[in-house]
Protein backbone atom coordinates (compact mmCIF):
# COMPACT_ATOMS: atom_id res chain seq x y z
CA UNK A 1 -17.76 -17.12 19.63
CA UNK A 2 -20.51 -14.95 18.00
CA UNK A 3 -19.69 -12.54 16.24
CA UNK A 4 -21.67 -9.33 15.25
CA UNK A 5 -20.37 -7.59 12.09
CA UNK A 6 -21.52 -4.39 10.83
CA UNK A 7 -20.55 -2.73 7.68
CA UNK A 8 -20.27 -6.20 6.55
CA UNK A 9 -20.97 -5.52 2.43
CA UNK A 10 -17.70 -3.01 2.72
CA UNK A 11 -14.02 -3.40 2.06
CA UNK A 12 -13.02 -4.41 5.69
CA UNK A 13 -16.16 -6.23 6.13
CA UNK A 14 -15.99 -8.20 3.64
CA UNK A 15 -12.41 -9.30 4.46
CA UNK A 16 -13.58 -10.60 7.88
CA UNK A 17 -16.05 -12.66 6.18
CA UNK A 18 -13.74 -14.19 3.81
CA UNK A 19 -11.39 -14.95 7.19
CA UNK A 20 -11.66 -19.05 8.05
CA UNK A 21 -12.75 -19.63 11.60
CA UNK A 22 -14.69 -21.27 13.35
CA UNK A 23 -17.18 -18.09 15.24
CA UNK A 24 -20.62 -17.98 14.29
CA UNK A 25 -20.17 -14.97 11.84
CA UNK A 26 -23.88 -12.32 11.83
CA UNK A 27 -22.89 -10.27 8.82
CA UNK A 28 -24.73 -6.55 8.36
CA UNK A 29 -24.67 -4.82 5.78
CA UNK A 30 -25.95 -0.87 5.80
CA UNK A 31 -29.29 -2.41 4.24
CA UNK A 32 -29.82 -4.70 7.20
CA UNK A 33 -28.89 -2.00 10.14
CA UNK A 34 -29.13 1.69 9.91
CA UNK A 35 -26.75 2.12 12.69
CA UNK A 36 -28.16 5.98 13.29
CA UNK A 37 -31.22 4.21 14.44
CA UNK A 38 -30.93 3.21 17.96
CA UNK A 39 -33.43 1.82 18.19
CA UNK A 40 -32.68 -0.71 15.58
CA UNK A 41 -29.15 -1.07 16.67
CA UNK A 42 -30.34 -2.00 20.27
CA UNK A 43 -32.84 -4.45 18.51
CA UNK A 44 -30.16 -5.91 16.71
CA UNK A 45 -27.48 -6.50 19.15
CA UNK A 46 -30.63 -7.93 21.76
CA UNK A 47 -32.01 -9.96 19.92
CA UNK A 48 -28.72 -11.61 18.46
CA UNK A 49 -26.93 -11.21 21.68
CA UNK A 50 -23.40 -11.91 19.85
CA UNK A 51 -20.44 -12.13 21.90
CA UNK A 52 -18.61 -9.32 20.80
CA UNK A 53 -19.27 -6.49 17.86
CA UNK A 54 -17.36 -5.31 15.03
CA UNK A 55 -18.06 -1.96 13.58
CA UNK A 56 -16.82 -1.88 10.35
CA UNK A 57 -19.13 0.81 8.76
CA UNK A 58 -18.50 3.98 8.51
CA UNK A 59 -19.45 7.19 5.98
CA UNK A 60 -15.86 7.68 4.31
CA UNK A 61 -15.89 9.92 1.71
CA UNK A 62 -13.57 12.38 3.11
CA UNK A 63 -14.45 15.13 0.63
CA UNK A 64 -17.90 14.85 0.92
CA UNK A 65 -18.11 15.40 4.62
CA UNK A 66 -16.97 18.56 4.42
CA UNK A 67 -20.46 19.99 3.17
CA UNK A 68 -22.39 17.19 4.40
CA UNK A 69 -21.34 17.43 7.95
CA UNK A 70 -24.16 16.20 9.47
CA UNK A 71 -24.43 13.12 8.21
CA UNK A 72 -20.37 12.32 8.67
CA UNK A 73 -21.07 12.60 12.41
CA UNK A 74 -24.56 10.67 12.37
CA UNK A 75 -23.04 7.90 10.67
CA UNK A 76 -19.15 8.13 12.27
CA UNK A 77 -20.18 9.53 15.57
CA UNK A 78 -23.77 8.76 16.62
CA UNK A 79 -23.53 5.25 15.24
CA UNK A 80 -20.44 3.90 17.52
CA UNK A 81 -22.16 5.66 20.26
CA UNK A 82 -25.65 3.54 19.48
CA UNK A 83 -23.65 0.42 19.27
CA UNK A 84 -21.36 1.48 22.53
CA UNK A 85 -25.00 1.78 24.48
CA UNK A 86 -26.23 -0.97 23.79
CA UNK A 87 -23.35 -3.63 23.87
CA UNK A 88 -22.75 -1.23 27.09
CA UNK A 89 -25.85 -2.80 28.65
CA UNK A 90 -25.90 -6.51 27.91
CA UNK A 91 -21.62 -6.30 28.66
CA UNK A 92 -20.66 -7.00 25.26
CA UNK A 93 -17.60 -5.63 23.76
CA UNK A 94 -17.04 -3.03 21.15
CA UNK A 95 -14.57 -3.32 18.39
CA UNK A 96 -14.71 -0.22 16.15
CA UNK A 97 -12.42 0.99 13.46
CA UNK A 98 -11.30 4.74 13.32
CA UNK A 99 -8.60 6.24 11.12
CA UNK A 100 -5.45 8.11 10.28
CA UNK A 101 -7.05 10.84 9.68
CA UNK A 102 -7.64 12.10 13.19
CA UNK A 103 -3.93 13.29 13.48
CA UNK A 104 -2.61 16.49 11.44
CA UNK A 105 0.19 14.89 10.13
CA UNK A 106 2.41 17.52 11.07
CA UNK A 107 5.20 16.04 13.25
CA UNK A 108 7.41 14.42 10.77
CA UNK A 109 6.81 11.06 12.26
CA UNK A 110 5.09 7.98 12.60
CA UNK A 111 2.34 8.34 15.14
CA UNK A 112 1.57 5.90 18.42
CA UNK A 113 -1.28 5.00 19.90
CA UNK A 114 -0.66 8.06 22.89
CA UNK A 115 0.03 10.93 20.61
CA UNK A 116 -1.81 13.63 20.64
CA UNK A 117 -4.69 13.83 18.07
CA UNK A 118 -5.55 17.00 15.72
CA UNK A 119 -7.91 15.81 12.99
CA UNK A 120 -8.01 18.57 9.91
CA UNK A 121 -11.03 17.39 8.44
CA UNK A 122 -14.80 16.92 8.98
CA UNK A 123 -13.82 13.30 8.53
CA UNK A 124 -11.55 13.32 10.69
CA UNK A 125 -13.38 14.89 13.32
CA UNK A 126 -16.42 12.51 12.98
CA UNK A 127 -14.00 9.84 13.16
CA UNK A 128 -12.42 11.07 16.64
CA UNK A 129 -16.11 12.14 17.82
CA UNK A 130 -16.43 8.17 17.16
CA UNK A 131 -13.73 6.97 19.33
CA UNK A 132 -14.38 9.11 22.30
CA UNK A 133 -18.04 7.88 22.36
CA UNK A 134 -17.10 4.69 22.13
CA UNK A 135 -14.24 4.95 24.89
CA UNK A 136 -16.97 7.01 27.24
CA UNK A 137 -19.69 4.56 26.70
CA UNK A 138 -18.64 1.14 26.75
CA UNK A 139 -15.25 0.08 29.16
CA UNK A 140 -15.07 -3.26 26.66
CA UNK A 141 -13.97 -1.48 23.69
CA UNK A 142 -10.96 -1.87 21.34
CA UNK A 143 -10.66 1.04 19.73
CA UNK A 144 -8.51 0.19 16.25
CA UNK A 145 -7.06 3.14 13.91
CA UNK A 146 -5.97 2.07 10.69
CA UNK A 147 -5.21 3.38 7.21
CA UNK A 148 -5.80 4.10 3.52
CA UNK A 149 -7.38 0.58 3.43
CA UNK A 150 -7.22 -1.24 0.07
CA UNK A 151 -8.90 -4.67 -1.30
CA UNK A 152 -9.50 -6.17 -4.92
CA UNK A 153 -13.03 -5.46 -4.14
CA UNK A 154 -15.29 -1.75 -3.74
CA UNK A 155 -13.97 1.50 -3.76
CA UNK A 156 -10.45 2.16 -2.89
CA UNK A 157 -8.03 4.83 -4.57
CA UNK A 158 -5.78 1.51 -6.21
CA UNK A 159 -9.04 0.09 -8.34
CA UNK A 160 -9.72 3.97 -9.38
CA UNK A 161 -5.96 3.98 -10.42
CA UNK A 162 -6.50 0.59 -12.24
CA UNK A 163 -9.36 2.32 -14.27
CA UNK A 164 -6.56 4.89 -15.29
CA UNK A 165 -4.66 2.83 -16.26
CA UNK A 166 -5.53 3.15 -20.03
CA UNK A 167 -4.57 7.07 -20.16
CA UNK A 168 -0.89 7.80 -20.89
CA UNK A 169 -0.60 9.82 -18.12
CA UNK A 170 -1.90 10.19 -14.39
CA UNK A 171 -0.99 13.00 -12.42
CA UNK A 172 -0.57 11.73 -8.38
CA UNK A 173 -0.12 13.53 -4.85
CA UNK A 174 3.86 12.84 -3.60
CA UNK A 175 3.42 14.87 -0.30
CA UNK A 176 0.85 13.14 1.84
CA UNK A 177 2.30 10.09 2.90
CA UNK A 178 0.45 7.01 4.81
CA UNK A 179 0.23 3.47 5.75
CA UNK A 180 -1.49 1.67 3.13
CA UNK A 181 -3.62 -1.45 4.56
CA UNK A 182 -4.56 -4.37 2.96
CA UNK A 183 -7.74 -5.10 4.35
CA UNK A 184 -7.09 -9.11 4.25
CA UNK A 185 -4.43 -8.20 6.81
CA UNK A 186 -6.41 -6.28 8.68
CA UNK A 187 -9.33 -8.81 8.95
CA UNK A 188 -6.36 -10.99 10.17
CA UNK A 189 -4.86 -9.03 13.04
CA UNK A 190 -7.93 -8.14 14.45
CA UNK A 191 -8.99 -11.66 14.93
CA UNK A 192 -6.38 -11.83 16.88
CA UNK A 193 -6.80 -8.54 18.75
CA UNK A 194 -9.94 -9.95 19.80
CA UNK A 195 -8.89 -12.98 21.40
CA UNK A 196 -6.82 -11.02 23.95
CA UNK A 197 -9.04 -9.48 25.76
CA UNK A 198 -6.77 -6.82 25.94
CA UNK A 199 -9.93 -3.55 25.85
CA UNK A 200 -7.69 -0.33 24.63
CA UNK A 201 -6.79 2.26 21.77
CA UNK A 202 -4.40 0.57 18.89
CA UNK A 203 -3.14 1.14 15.68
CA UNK A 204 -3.25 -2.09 13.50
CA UNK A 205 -1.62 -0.53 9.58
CA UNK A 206 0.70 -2.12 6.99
CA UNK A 207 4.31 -1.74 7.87
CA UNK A 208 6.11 0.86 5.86
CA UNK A 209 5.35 4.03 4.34
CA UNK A 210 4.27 5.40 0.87
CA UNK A 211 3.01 8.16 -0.81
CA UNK A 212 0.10 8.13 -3.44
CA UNK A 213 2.73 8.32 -5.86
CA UNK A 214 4.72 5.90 -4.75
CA UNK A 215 2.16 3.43 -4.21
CA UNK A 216 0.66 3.72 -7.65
CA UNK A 217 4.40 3.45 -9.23
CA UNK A 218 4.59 0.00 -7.25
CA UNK A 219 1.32 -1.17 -8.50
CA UNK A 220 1.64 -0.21 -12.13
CA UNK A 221 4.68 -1.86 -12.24
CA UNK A 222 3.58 -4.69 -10.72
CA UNK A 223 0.47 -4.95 -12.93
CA UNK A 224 2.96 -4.24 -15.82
CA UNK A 225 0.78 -0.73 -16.76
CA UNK A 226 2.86 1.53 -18.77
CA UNK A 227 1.16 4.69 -17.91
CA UNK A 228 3.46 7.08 -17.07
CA UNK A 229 2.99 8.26 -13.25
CA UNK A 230 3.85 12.11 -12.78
CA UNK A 231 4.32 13.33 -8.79
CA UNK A 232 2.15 16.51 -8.02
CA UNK A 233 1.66 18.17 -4.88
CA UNK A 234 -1.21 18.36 -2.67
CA UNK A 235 -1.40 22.30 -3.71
CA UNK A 236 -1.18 21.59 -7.69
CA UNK A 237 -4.35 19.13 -6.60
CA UNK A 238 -6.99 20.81 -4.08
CA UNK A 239 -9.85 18.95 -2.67
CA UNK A 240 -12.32 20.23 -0.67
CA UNK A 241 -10.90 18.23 2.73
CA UNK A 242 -7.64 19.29 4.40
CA UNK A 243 -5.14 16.20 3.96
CA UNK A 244 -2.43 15.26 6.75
CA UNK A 245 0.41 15.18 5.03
CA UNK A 246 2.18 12.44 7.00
CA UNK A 247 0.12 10.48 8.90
CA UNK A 248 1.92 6.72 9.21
CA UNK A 249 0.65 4.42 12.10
CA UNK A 250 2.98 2.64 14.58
CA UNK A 251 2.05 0.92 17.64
CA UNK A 252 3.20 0.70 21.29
CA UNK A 253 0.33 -0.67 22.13
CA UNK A 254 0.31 -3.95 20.72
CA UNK A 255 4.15 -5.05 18.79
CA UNK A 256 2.82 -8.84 18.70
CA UNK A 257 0.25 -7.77 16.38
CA UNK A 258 2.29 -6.65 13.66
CA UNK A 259 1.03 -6.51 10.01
CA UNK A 260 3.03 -7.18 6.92
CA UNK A 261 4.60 -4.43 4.82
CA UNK A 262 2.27 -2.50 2.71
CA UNK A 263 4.74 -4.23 -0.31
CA UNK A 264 2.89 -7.61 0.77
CA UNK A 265 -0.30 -6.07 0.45
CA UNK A 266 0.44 -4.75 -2.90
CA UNK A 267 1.57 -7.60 -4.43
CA UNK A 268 -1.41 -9.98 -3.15
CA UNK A 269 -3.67 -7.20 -4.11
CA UNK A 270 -2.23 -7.58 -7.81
CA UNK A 271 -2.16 -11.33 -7.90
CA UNK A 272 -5.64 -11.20 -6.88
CA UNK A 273 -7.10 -8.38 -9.48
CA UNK A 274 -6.27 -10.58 -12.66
């Protein structure tokens, strides 16, 4: 199979490369394909004519959007949507990843595949904007929400804790809780998502559930860091983007294609690092 990969220089991207198979891989990175561009993206996807897409880009500084709206939804929104038109026409599928972030987090429970979304950010929003595109545009889509996505290598909130780690105190968020991914793991499952056939909405995340605290208490003690790790809450620590303050993935949609427990992540993340 040939596969198209976008966003290929980032976290997720990267972690499909490093997958072993045996597809004829076309990485992208942000340099190679301005995704806003349709024309470009139609170039791309005509000229390679891969056998499915993966859209692993995406503008994900969550703060940010919030005064630089425009651009969230060029790059979140308008990007799928260039992608979903053109795959549309040469019948290619449409593999795109969307996030957490487009529930509110408000109903004290994991969230499925069929509950109802409420995003509370521009982030968010984009990110939703993204998936209905997608879902209007091209029938072939898989449409794959995951969360607070980790690897040993870009930007991710566990390598900014790392570079903490020489302080002798960090101050962390205890109420927003999540699913953190490893993006290995990720990489994984959807290989397999893709093989089914099986066009939808799903939610692929680690198994479990952490807060920020919790998760940096797990990996300082696994990295043997002795800062000490002091729980705040969201309030004591405003940003300029409205956090859900439980938003952990589960699935209906697809219980064969279960990740392992955020734990797992952790502790390959940390033998990894050194």
């Amino acid at each position: 199979m040939k596969i198209l990969i976008t966003g290929s220089g980032g976290q997720l991207g990267r972690a499909l490369l490093e997958l072993p198979t045996a597809h004829e891989l076309i990485p992208l990175t942000h340099s190679d394909l301005d995704l806003t561009s349709f024309s470009e993206v139609r170039e791309a996807v005509t000229s390679y004519r891969p056998e499915i897409v993966i859209n692993a880009a995406a503008y994900t500084n969550v703060d940010e959007a919030e005064s630089d709206r425009e651009r969230a939804y060029r790059v979140n929104a308008g990007g799928p949507g260039n992608l979903a038109v053109a795959t549309a026409e040469l019948r290619i599928p449409l593999l795109t990843i969307s996030s957490d972030y487009v529930f509110d987090g408000l109903a004290g429970r994991p969230y499925h595949e069929f509950d109802r979304t409420n995003p509370l950010s521009v982030y968010g929003s984009s990110k939703l904007a993204g998936e209905k595109t997608v879902a209007a545009l091209n029938p072939r889509h898989y449409i794959v929400r995951t969360a607070w996505l980790f690897h040993n290598i870009g930007r991710n909130f566990l390598r900014t804790m790392l570079a903490q780690a020489a302080r002798q105190m960090v101050r962390v968020v205890n109420d927003q809780h999540g699913s953190p991914t490893y993006a290995p793991h990720l990489a994984s499952a959807l290989a397999t998502l893709i093989e089914t056939g099986a066009y939808g909405t799903y939610h692929l995340a680690s198994g479990g559930a952490a807060s920020w605290f919790e998760l940096t208490k797990s990996l300082y003690k696994l990295m043997e860091v002795g800062t000490e790790v002091i729980p705040v809450t969201t309030s004591e620590y405003p940003r300029p983007a409205h956090r859900p303050p439980f938003s952990v993935l589960t699935t209906i949609q697809s219980p064969e294609i279960l990740l392992p427990h955020w734990e797992a992540g952790l502790a390959e993340f940390s033998r990894n690092i050194r």
